[in-house]
N, C-alpha and C. Protein backbone atom coordinates (compact mmCIF):
# COMPACT_ATOMS: atom_id res chain seq x y z
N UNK A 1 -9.74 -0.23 -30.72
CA UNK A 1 -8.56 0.40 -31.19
C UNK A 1 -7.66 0.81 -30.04
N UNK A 2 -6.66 1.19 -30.43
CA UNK A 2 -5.47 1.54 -29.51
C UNK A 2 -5.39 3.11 -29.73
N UNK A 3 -4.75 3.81 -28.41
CA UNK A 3 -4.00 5.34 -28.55
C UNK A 3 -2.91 5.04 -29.49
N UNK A 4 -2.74 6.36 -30.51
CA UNK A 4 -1.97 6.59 -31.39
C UNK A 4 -0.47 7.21 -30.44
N UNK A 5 -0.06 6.66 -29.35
CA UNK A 5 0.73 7.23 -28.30
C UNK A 5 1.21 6.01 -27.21
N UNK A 6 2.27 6.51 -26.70
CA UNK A 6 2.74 5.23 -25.60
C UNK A 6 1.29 5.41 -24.82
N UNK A 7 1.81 3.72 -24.40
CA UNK A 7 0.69 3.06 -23.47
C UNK A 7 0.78 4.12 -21.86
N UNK A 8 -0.12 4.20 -21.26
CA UNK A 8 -0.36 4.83 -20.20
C UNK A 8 0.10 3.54 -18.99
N UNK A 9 0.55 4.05 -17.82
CA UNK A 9 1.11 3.18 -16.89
C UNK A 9 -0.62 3.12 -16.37
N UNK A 10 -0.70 1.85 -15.87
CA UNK A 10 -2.01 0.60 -15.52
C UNK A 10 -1.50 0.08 -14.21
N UNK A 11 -1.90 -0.20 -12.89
CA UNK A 11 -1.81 -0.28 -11.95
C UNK A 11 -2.72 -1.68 -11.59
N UNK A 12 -3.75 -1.76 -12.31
CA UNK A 12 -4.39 -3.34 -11.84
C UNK A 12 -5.47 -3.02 -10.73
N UNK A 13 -5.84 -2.01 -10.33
CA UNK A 13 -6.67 -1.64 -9.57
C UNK A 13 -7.97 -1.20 -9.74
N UNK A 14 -9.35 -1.75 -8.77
CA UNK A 14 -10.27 -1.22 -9.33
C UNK A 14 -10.50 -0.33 -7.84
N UNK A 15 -11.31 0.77 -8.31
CA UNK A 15 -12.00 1.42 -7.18
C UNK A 15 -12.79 1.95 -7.08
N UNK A 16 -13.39 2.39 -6.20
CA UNK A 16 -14.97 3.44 -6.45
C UNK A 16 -14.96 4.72 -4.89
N UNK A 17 -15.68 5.51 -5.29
CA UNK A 17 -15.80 6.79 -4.46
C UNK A 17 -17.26 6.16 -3.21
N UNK A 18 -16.26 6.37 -2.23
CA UNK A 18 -16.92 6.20 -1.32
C UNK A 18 -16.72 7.08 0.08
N UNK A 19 -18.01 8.09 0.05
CA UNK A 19 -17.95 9.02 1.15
C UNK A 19 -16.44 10.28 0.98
N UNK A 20 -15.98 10.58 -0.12
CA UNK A 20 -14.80 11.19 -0.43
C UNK A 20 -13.71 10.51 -0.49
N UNK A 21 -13.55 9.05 -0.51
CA UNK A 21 -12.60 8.18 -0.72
C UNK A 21 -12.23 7.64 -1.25
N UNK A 22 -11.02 7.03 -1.79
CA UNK A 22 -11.16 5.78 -2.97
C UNK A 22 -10.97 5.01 -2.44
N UNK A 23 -11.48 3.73 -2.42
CA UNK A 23 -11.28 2.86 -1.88
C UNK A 23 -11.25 1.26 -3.11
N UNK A 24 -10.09 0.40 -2.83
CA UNK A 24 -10.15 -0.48 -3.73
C UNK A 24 -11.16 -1.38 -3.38
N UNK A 25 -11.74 -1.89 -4.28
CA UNK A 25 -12.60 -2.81 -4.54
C UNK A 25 -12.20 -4.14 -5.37
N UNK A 26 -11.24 -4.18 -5.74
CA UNK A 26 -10.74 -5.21 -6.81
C UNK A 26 -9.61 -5.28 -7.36
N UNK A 27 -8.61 -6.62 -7.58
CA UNK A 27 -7.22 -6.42 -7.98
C UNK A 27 -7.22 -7.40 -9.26
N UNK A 28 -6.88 -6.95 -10.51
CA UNK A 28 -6.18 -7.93 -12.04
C UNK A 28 -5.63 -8.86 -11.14
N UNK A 29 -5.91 -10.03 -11.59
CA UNK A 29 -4.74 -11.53 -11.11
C UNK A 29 -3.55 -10.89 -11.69
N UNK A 30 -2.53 -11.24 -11.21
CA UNK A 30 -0.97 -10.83 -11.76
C UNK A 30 -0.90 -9.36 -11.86
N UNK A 31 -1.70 -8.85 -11.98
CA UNK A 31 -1.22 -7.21 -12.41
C UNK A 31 -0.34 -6.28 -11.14
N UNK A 32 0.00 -5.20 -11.46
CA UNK A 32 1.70 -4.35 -10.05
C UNK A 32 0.83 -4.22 -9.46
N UNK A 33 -0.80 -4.01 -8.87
CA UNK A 33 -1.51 -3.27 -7.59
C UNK A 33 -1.13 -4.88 -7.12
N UNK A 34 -1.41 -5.65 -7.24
CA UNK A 34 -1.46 -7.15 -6.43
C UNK A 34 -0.32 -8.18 -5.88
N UNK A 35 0.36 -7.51 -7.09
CA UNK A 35 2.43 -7.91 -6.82
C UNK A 35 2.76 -7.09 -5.43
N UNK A 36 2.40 -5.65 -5.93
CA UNK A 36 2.79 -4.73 -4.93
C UNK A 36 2.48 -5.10 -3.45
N UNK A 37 0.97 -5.94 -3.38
CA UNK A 37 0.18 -6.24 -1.64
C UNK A 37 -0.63 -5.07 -1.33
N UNK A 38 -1.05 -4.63 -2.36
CA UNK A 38 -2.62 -3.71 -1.99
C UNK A 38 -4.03 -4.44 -2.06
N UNK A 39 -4.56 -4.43 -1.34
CA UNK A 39 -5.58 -5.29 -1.30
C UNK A 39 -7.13 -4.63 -1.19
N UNK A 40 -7.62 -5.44 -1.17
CA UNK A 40 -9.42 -4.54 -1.60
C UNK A 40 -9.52 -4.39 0.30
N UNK A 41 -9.99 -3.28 -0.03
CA UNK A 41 -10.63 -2.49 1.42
C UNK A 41 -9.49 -1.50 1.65
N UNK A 42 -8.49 -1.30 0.69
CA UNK A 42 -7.18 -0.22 1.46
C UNK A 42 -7.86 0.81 0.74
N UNK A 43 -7.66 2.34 1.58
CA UNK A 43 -8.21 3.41 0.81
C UNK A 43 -6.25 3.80 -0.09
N UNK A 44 -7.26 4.60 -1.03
CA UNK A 44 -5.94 5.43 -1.70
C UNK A 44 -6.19 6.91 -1.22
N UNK A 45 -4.61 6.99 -0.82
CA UNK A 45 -5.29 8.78 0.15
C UNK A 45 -4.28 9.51 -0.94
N UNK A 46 -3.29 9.31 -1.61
CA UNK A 46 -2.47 9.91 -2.63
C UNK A 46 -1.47 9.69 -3.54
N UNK A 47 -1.70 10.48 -4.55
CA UNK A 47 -0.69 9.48 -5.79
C UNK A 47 0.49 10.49 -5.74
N UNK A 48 1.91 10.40 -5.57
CA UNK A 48 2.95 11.10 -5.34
C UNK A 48 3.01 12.08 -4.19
N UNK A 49 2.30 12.17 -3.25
CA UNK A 49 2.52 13.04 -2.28
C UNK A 49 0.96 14.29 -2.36
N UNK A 50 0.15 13.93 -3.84
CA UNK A 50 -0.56 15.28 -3.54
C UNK A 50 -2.24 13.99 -3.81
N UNK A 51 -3.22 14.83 -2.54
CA UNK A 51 -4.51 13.86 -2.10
C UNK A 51 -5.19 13.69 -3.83
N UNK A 52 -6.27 12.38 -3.30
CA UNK A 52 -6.86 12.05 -4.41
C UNK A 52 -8.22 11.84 -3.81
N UNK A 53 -9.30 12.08 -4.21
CA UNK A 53 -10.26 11.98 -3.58
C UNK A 53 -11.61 11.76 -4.85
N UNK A 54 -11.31 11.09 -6.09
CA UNK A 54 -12.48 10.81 -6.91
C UNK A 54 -11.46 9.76 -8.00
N UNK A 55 -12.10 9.20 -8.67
CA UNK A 55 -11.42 8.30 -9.91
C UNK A 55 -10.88 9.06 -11.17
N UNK A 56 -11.15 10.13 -11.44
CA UNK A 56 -10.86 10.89 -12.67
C UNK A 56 -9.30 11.36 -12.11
N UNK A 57 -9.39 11.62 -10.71
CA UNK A 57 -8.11 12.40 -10.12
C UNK A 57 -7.29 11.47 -9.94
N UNK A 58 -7.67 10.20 -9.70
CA UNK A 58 -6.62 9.29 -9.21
C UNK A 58 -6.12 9.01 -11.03
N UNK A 59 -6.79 8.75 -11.81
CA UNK A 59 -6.26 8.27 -12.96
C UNK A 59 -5.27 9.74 -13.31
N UNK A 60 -5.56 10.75 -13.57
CA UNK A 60 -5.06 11.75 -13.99
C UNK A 60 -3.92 12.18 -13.32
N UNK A 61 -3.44 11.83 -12.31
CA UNK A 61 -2.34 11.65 -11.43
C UNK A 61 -1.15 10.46 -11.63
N UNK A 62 -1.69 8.92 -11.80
CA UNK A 62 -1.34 8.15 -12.55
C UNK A 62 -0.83 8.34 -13.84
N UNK A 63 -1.49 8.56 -14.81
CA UNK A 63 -1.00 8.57 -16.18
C UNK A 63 0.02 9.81 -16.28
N UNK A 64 0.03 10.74 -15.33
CA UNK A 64 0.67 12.46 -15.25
C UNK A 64 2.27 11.84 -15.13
N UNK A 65 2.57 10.58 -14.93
CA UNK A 65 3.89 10.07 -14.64
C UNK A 65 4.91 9.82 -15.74
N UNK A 66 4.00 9.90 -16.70
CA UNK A 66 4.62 9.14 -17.80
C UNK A 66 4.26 7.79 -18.73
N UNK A 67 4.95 7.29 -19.50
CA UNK A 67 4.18 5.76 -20.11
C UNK A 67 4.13 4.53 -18.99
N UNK A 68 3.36 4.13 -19.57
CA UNK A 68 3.63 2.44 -18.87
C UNK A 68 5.28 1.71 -18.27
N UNK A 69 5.61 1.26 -17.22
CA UNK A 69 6.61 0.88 -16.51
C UNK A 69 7.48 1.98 -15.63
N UNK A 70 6.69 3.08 -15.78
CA UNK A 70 7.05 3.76 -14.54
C UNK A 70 6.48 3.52 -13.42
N UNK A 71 7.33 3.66 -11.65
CA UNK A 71 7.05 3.28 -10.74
C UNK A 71 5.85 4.59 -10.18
N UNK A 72 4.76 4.12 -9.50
CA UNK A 72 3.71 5.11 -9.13
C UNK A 72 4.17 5.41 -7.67
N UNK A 73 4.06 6.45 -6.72
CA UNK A 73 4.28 5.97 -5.34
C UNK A 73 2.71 6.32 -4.71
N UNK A 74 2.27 5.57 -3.87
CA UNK A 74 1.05 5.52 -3.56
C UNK A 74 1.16 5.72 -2.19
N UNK A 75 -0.03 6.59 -1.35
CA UNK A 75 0.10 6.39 -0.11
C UNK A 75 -1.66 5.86 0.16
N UNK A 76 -1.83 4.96 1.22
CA UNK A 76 -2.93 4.18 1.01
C UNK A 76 -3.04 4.15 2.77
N UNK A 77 -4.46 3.82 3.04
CA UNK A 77 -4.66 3.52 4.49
C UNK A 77 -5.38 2.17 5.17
N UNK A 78 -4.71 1.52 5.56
CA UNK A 78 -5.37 0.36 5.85
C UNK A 78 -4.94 -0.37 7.51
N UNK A 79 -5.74 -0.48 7.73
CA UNK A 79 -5.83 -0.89 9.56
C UNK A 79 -5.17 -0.11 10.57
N UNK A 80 -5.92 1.10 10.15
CA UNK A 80 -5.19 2.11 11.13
C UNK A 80 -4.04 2.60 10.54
N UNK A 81 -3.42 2.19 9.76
CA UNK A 81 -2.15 2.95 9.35
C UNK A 81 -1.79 3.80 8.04
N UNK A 82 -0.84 4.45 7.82
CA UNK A 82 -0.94 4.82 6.65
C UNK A 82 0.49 4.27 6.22
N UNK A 83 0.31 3.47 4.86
CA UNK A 83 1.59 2.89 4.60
C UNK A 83 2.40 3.71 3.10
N UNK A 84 3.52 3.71 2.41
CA UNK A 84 3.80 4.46 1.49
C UNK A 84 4.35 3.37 0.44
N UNK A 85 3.84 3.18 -0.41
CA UNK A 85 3.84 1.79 -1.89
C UNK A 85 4.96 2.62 -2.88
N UNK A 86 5.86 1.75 -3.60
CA UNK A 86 6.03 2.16 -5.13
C UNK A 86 5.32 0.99 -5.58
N UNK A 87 4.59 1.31 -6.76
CA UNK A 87 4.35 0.40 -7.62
C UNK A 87 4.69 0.50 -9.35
N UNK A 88 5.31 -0.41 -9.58
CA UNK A 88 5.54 -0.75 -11.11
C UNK A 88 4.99 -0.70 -11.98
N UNK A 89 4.50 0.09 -12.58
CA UNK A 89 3.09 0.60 -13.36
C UNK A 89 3.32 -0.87 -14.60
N UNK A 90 2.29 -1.26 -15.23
CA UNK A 90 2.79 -2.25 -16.16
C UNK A 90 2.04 -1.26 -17.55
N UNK A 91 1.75 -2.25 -18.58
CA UNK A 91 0.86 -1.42 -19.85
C UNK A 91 0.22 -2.53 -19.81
N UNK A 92 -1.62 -2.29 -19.80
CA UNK A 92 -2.40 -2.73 -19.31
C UNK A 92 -2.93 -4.00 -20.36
N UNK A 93 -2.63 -3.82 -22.09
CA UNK A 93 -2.74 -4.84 -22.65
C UNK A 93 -1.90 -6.30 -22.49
N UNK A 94 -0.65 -6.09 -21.66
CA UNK A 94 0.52 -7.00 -21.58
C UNK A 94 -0.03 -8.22 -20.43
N UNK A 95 -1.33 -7.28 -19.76
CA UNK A 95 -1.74 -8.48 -18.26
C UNK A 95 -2.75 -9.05 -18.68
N UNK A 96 -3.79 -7.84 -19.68
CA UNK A 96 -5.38 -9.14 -19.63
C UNK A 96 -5.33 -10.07 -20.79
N UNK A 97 -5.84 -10.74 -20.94
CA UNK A 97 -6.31 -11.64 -21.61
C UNK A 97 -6.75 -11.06 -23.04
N UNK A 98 -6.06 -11.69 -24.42
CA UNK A 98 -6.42 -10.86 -25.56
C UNK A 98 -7.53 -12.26 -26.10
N UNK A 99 -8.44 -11.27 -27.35
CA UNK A 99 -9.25 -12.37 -27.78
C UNK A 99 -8.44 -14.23 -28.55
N UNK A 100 -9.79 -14.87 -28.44
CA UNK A 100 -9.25 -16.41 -28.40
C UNK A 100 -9.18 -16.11 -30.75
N UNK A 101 -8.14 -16.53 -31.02
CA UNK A 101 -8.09 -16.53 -32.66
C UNK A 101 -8.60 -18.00 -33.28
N UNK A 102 -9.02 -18.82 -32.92
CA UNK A 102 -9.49 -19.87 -33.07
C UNK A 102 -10.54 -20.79 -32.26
């Protein structure tokens, strides 16, 4: 079933807690984390300016934006640097794959 409510903005990102970090592990083919050029091994250090440091916080920060197609701004760390992302939030049924009807 579906929320009885707009779709939540979906980012295409997978990640897991590592040592107090998030760190991506995985990107949706086509989905805004992969359009955007975030790639697996970048940590996520914050969603709008305030730290994230577990998956419940990073989602709850995310969805705190509004529905689906709002821009997220991400700050992320990867090869020494810290870089600052918008990303295009999409609504997450529009990217995967729905069941086959025949």
């Amino acid at each position: 079933g579906r929320r009885n409510a707009p779709p939540r903005p979906w980012l295409g990102l997978y990640a897991t807690e590592v040592e107090n970090r998030l760190v991506i592990v995985g990107l949706a083919d086509r989905g805004p984390a992969k359009q955007a050029d975030l790639r697996t091994g970048d940590i996520v250090l914050s969603v709008a300016g305030k730290e994230v440091h577990d998956l419940a916080g990073l989602f709850r920060r995310i969805w705190a934006h509004g529905q689906a197609g709002v821009e997220i701004p991400l700050a992320i760390y990867r090869d020494g640097e810290t870089l600052q992302l918008r990303i295009k939030s999409g609504e997450r049924s529009k990217f995967l794959k729905g069941p086959s009807l025949h």
